[in-house]
N, C-alpha and C. Protein backbone atom coordinates (compact mmCIF):
# COMPACT_ATOMS: atom_id res chain seq x y z
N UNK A 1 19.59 -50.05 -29.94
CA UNK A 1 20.31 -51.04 -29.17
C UNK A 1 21.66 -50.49 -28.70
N UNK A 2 22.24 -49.60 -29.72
CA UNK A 2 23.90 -49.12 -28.92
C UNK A 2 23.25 -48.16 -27.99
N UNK A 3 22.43 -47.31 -28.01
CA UNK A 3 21.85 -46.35 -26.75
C UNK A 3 22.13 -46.88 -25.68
N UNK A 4 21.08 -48.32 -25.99
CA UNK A 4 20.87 -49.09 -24.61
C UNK A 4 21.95 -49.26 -23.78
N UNK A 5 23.38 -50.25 -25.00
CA UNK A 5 24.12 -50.62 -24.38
C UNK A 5 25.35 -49.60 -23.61
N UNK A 6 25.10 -48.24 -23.90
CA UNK A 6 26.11 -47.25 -23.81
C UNK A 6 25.08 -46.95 -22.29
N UNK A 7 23.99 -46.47 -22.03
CA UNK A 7 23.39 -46.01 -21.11
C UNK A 7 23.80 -47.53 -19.87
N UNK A 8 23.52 -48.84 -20.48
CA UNK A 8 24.05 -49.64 -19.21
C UNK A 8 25.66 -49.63 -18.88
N UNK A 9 26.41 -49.75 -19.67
CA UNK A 9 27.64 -49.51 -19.87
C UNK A 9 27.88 -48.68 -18.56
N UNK A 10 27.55 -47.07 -18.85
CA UNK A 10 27.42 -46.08 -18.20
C UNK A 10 27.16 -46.39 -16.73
N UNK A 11 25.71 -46.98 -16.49
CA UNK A 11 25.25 -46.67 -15.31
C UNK A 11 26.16 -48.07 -14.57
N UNK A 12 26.80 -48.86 -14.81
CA UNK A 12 27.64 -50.00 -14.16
C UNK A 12 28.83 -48.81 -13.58
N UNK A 13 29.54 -48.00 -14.68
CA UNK A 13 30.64 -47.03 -13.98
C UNK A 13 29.69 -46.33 -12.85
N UNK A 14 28.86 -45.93 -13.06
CA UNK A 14 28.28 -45.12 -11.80
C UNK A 14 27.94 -45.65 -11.01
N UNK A 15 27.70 -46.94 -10.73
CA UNK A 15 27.64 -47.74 -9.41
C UNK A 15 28.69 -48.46 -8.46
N UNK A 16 29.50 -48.43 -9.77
CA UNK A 16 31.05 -48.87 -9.18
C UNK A 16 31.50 -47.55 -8.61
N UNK A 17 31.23 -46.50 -8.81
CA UNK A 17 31.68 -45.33 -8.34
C UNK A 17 30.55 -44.80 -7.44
N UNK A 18 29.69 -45.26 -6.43
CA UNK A 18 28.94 -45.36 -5.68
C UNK A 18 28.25 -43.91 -5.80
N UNK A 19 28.02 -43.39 -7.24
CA UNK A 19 27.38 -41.93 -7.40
C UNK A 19 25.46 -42.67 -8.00
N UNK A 20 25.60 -42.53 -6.38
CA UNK A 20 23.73 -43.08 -6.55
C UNK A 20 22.77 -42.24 -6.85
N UNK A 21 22.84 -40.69 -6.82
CA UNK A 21 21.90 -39.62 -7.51
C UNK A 21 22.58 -39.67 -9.02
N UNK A 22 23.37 -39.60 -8.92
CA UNK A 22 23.46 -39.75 -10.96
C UNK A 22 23.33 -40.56 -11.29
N UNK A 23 23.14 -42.31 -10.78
CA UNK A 23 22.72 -43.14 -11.34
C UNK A 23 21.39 -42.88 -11.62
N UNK A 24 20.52 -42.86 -10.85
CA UNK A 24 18.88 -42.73 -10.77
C UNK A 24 18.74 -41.74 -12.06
N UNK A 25 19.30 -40.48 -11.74
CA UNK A 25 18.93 -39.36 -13.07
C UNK A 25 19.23 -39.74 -14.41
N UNK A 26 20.33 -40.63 -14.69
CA UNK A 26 20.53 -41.46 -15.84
C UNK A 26 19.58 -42.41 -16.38
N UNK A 27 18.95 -43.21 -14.97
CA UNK A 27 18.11 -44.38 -15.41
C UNK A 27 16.96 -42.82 -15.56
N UNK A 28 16.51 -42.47 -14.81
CA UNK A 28 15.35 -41.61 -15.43
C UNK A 28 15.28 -40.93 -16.77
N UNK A 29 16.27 -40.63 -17.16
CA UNK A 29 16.65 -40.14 -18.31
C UNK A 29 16.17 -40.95 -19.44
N UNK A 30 17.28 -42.17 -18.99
CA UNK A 30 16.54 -43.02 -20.48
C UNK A 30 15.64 -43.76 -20.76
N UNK A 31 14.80 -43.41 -19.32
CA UNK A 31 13.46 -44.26 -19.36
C UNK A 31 12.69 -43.18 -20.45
N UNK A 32 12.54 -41.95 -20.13
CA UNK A 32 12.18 -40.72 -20.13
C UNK A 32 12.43 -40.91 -22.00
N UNK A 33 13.32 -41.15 -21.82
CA UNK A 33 13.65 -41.10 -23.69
C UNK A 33 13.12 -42.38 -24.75
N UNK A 34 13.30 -43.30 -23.73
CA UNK A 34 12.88 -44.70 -24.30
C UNK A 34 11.30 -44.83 -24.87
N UNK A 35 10.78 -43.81 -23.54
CA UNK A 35 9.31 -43.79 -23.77
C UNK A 35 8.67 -42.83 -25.21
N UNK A 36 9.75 -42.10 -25.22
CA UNK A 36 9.61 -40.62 -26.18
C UNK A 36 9.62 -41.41 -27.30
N UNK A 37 11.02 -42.33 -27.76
CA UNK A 37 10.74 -42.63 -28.78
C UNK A 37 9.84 -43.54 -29.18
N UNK A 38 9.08 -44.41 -28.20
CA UNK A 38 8.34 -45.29 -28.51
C UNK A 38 7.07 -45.08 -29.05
N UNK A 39 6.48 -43.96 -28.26
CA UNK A 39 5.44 -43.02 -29.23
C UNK A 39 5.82 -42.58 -30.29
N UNK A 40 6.58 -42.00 -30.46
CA UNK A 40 7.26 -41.31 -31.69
C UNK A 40 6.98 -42.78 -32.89
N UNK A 41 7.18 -43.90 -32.57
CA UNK A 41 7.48 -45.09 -33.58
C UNK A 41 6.55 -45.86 -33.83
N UNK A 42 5.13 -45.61 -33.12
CA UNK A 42 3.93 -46.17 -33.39
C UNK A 42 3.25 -44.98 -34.36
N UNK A 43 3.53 -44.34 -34.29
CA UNK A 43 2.64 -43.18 -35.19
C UNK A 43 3.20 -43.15 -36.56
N UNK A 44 2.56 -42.63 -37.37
CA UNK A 44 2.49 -43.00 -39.26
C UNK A 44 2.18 -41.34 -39.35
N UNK A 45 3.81 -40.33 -39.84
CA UNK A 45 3.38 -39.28 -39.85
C UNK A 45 2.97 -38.46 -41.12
N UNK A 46 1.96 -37.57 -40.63
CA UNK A 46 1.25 -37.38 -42.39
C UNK A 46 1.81 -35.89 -42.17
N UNK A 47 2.75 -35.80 -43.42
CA UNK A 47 3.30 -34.42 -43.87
C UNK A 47 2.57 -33.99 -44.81
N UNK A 48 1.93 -34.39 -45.24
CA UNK A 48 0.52 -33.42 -45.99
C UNK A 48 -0.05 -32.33 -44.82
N UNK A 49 -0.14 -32.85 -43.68
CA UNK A 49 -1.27 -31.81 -43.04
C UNK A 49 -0.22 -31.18 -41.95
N UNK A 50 1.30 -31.42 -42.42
CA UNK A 50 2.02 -30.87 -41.34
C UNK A 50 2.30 -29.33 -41.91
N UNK A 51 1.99 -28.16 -41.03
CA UNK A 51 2.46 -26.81 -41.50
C UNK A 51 3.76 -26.65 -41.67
N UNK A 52 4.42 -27.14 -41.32
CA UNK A 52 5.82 -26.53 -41.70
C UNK A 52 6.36 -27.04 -42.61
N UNK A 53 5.76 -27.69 -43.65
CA UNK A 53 6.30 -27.87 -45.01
C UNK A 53 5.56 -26.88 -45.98
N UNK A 54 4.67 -26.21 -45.56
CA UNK A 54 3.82 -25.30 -46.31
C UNK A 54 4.13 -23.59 -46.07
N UNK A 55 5.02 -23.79 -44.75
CA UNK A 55 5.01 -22.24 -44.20
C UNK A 55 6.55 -22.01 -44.65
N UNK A 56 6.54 -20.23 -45.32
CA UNK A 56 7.75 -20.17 -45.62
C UNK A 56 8.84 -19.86 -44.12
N UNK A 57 9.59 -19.64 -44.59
CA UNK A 57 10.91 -19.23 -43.52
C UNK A 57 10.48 -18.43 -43.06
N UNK A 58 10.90 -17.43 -42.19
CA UNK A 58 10.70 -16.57 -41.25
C UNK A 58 11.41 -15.78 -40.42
N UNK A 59 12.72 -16.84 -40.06
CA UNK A 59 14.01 -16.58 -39.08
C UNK A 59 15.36 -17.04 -39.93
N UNK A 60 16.29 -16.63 -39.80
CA UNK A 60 17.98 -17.22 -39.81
C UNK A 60 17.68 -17.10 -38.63
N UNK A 61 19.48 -18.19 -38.29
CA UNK A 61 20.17 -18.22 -37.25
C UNK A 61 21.50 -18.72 -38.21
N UNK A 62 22.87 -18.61 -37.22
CA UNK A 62 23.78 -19.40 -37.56
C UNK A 62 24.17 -20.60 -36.64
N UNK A 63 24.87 -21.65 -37.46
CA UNK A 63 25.01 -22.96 -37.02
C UNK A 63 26.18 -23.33 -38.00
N UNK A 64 26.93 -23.88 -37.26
CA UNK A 64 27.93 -24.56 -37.58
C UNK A 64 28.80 -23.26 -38.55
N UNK A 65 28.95 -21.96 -38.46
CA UNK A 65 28.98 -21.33 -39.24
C UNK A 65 28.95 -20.98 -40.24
N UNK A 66 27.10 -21.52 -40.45
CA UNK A 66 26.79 -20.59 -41.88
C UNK A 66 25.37 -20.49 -41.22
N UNK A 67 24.71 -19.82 -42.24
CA UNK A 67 23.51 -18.98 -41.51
C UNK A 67 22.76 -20.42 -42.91
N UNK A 68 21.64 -20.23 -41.48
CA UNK A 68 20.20 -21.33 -41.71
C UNK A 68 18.84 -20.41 -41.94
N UNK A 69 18.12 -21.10 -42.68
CA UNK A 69 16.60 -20.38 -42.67
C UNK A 69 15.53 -21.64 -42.17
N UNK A 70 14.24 -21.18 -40.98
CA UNK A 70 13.15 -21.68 -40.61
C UNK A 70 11.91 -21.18 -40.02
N UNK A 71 11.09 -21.95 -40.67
CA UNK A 71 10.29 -21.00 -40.04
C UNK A 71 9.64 -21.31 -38.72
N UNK A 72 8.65 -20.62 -38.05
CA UNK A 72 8.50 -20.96 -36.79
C UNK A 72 8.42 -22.29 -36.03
N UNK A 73 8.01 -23.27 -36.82
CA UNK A 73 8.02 -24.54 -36.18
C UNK A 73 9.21 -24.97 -36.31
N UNK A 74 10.44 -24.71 -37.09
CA UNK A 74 11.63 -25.19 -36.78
C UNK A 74 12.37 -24.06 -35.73
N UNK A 75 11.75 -22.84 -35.32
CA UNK A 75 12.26 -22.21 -34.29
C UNK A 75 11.98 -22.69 -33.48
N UNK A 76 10.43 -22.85 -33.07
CA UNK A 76 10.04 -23.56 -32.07
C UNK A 76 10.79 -24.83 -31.16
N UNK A 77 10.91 -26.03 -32.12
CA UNK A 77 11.61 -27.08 -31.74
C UNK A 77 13.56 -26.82 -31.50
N UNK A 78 14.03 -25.30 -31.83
CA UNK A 78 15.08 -25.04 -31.13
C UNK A 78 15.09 -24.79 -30.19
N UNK A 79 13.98 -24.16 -29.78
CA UNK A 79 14.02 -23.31 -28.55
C UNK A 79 13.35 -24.79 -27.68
N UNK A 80 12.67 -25.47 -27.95
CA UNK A 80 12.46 -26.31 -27.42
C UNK A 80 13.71 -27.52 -26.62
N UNK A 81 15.25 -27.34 -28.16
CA UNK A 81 16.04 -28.00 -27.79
C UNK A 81 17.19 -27.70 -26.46
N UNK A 82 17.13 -26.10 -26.54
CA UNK A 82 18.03 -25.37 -25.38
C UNK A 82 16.91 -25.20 -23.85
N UNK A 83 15.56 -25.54 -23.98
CA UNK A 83 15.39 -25.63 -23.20
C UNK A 83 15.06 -27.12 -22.62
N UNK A 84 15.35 -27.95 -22.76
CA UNK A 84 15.22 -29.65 -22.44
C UNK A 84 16.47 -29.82 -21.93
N UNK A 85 17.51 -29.47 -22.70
CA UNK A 85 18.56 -29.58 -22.16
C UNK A 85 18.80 -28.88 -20.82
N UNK A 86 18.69 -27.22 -20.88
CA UNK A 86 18.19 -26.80 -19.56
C UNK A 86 18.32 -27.78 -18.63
N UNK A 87 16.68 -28.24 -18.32
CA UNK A 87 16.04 -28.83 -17.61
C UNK A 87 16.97 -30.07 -17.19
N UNK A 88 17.74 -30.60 -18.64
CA UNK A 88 18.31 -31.74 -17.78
C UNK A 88 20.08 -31.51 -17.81
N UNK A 89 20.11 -30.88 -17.67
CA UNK A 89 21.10 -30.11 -17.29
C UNK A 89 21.44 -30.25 -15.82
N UNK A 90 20.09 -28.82 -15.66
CA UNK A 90 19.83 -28.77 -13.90
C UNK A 90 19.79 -29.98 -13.35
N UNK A 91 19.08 -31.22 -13.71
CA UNK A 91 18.74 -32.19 -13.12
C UNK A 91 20.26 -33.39 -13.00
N UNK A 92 21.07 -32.87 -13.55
CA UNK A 92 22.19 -34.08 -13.88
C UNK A 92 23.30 -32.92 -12.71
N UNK A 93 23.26 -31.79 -13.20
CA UNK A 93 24.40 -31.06 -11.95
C UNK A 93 23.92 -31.21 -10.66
N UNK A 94 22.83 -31.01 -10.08
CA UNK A 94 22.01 -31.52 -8.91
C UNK A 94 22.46 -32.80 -8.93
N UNK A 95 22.50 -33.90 -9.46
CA UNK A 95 22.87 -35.14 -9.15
C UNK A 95 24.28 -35.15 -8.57
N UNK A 96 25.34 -34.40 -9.07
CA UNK A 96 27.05 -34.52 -8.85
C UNK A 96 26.78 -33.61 -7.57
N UNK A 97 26.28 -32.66 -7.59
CA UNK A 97 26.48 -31.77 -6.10
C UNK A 97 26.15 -32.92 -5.07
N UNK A 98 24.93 -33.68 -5.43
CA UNK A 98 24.45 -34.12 -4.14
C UNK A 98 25.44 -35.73 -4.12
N UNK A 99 25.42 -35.75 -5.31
CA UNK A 99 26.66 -37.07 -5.09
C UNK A 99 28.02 -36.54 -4.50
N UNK A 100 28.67 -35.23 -4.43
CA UNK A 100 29.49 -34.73 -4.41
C UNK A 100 30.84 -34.86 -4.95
N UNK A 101 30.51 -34.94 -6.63
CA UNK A 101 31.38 -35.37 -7.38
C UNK A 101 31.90 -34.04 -8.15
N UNK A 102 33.10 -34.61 -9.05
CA UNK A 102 33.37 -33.14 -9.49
C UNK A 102 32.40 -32.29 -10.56
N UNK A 103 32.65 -31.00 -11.19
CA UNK A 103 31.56 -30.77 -11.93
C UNK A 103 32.44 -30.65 -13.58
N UNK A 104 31.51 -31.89 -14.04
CA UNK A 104 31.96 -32.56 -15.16
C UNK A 104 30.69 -32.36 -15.89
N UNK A 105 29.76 -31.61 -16.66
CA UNK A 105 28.62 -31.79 -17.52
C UNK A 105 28.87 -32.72 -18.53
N UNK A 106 30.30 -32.69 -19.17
CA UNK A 106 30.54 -33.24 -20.67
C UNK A 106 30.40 -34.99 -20.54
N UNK A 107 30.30 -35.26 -19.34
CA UNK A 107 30.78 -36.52 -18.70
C UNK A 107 28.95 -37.12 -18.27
N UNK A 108 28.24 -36.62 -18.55
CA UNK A 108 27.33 -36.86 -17.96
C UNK A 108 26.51 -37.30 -19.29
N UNK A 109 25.55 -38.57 -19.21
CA UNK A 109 25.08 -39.54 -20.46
C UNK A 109 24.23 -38.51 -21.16
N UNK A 110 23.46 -37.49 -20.32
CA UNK A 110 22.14 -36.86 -21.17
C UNK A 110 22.92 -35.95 -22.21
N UNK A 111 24.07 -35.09 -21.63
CA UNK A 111 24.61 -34.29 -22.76
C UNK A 111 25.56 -35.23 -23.76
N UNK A 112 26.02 -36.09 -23.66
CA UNK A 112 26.90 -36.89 -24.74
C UNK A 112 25.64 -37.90 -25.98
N UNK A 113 23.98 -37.71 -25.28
CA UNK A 113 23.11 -38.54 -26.13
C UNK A 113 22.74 -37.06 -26.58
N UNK A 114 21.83 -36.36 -25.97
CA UNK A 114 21.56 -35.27 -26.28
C UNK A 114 20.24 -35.23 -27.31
N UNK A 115 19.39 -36.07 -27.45
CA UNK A 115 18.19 -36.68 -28.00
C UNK A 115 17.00 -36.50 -27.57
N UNK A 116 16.90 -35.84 -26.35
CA UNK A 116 15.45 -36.08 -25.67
C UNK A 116 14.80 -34.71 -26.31
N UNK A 117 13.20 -35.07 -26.57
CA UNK A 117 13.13 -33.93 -27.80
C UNK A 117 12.99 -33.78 -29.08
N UNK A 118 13.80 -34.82 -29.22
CA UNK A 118 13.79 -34.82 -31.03
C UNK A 118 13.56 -35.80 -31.68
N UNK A 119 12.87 -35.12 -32.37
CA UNK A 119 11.18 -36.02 -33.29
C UNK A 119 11.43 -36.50 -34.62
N UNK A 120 13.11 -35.95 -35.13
CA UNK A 120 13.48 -36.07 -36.47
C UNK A 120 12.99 -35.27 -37.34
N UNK A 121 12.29 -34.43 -37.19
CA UNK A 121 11.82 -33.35 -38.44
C UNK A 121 12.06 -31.74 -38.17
N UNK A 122 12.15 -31.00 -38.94
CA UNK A 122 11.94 -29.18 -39.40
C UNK A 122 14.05 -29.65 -39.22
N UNK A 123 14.80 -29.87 -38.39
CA UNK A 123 16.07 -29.73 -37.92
C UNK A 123 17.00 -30.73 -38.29
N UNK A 124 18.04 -30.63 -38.74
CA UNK A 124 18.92 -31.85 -38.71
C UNK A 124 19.14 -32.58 -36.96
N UNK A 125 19.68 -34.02 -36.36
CA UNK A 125 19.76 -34.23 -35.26
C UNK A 125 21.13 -33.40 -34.95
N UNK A 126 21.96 -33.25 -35.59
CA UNK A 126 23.02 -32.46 -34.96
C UNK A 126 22.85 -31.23 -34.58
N UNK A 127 21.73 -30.11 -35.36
CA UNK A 127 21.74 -28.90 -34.85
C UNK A 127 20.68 -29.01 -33.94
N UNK A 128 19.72 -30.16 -33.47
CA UNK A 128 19.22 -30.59 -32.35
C UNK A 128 19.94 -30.85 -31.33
N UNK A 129 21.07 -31.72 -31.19
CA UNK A 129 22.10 -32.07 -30.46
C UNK A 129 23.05 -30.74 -29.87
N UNK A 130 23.31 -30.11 -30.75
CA UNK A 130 24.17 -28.58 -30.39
C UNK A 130 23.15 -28.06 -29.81
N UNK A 131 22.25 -27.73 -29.88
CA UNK A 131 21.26 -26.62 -28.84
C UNK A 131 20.73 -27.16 -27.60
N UNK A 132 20.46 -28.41 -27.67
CA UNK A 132 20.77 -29.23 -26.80
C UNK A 132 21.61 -28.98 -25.22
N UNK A 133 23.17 -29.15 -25.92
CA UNK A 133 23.80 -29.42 -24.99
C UNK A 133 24.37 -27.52 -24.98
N UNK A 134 23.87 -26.89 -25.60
CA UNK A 134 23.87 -25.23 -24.96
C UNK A 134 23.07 -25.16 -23.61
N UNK A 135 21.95 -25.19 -24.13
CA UNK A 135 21.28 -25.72 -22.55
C UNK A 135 21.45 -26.49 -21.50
N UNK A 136 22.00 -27.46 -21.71
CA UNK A 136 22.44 -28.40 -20.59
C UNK A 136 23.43 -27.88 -20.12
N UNK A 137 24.39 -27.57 -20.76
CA UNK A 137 25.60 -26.97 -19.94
C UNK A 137 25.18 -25.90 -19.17
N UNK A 138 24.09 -24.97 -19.26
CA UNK A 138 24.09 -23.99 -18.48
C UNK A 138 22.87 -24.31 -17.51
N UNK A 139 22.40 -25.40 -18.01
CA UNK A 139 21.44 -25.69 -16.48
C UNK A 139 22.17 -26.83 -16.09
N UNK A 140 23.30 -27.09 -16.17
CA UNK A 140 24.38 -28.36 -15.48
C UNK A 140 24.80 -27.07 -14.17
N UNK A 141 25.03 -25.98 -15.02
CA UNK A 141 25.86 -25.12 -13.68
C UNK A 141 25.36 -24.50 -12.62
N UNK A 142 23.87 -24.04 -13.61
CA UNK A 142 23.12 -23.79 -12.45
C UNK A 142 22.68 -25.20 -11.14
N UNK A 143 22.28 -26.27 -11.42
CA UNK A 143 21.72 -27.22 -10.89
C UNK A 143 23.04 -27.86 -9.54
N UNK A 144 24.20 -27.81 -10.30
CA UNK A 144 25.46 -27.92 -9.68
C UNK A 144 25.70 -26.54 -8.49
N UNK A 145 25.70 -25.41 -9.21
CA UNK A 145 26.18 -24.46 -8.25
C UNK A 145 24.81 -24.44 -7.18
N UNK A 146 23.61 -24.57 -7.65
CA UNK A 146 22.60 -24.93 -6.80
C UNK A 146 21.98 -22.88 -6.89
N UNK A 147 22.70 -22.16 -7.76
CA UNK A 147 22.11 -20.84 -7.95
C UNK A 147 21.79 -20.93 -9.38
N UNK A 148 20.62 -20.31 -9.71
CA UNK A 148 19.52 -20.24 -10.76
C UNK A 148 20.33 -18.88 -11.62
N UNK A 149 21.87 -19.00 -12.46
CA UNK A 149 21.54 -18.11 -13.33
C UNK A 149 21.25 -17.69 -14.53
N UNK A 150 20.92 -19.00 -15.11
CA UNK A 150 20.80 -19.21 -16.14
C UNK A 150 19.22 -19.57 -16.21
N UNK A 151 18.08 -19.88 -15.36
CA UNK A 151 16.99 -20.04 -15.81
C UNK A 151 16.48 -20.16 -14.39
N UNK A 152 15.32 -20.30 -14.57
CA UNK A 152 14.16 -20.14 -13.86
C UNK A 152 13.11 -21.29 -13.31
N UNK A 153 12.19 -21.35 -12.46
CA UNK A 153 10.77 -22.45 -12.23
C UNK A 153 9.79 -21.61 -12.36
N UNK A 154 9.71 -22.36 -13.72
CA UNK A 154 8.12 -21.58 -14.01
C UNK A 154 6.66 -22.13 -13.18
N UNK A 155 5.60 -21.58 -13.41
CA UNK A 155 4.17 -21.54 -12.47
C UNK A 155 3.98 -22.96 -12.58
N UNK A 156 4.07 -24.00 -13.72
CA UNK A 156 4.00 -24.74 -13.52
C UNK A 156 4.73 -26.38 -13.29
N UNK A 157 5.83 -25.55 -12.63
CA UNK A 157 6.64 -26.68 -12.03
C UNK A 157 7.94 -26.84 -12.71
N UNK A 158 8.02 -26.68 -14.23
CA UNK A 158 9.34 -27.15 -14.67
C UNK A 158 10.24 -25.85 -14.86
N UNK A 159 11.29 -25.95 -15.11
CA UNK A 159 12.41 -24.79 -15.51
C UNK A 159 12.65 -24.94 -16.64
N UNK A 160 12.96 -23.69 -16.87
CA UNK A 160 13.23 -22.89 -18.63
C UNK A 160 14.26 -21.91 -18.45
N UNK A 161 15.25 -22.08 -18.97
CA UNK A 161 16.33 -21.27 -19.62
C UNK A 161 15.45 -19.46 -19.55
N UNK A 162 16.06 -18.60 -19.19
CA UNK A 162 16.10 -17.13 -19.27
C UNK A 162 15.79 -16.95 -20.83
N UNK A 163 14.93 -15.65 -20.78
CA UNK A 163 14.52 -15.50 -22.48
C UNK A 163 16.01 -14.68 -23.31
N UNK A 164 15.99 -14.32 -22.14
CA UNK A 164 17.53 -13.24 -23.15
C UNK A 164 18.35 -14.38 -22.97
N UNK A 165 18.88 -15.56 -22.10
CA UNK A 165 19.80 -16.23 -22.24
C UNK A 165 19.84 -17.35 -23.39
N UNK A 166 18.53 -17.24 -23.87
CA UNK A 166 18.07 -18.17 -24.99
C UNK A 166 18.75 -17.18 -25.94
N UNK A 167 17.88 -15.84 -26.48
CA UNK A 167 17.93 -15.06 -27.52
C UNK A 167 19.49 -15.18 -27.50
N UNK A 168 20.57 -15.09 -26.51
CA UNK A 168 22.07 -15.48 -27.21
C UNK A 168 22.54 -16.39 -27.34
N UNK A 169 22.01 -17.61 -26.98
CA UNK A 169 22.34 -19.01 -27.32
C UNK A 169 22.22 -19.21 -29.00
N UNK A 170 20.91 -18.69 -29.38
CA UNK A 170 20.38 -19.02 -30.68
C UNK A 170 20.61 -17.88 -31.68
N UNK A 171 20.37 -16.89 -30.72
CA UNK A 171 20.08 -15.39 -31.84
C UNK A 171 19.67 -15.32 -33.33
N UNK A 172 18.38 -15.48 -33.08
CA UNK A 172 17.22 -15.57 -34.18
C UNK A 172 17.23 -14.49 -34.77
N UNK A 173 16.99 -14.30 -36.00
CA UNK A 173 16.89 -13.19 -36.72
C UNK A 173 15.77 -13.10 -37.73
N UNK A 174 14.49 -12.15 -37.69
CA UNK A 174 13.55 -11.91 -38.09
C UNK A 174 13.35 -11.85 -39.63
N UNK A 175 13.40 -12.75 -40.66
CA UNK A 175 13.32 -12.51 -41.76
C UNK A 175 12.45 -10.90 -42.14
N UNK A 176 12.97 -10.83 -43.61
CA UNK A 176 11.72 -9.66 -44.18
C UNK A 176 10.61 -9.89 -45.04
């Protein structure tokens, strides 16, 4: 319910401020999320048959500065988190260019929720939230500057963050 009321909150300033592509990408956003969690909240999840309570570690990384251990399915859902953000990143700086507003990422609802993605498990939501908005900020600049240097359109339609621009966002490290 505070989501809700922060996302309407929000999109009233953006209409009073007649920025009608960032309104739309906002309402898409939290439709986009609303729906995520709603699946997410009908399902009854069975951690018996989930692997990543059974699989050992595999990778560090550091966070918040101290070094973390996971194994691939909690890599996975990082790399999953820098690249969502990405994506809506690009999609929220594209909104201010074409609104022709200033370029503000921090200001924009998807990086201050920073949720879309996350399922609540292998990760805490904050080191979901931080990788997150690594990605968004750098597909805010690309999407804004309207040049791709931070990621790419893949074959099938969506964009993904650069693999080396990931590997230094996160810099995974190969257990022994």
């Amino acid at each position: 319910m505070q989501q809700r009321h922060a996302a309407d909150q929000r999109a009233r300033i953006l209409q009073q401020q007649r920025r009608i592509h960032q309104y739309r990408y906002q309402q898409e956003y939290y439709d986009r999320l609303r729906r995520q969690q709603a699946s997410w909240n009908v399902r009854n999840y069975d951690y018996y048959n989930d692997p990543y309570y059974y699989t050992p570690a595999s990778y560090r990384y550091r966070y918040a500065g101290r070094w973390h251990e996971t194994n691939r399915y909690g890599a996975d859902l990082i790399r999953q988190a820098v690249n969502r953000g990405y994506q809506e990143g690009l999609y929220a700086g594209r909104a201010d260019r074409e609104d022709r507003w200033r370029n503000d990422y921090r200001n924009a609802y998807a990086y201050q929720d920073a949720n879309y993605g996350y399922n609540g498990y292998y990760i805490s939501q904050g080191e979901y939230n931080y990788y997150f908005r690594q990605g968004f900020q750098r597909g805010y600049e690309d999407g804004y500057s309207d040049h791709y240097r931070y990621g790419r359109r893949n074959d099938d339609g969506n964009y993904a963050i650069l693999a080396a621009v990931l590997a230094a966002v996160v810099g995974f490290q190969l257990l022994n």
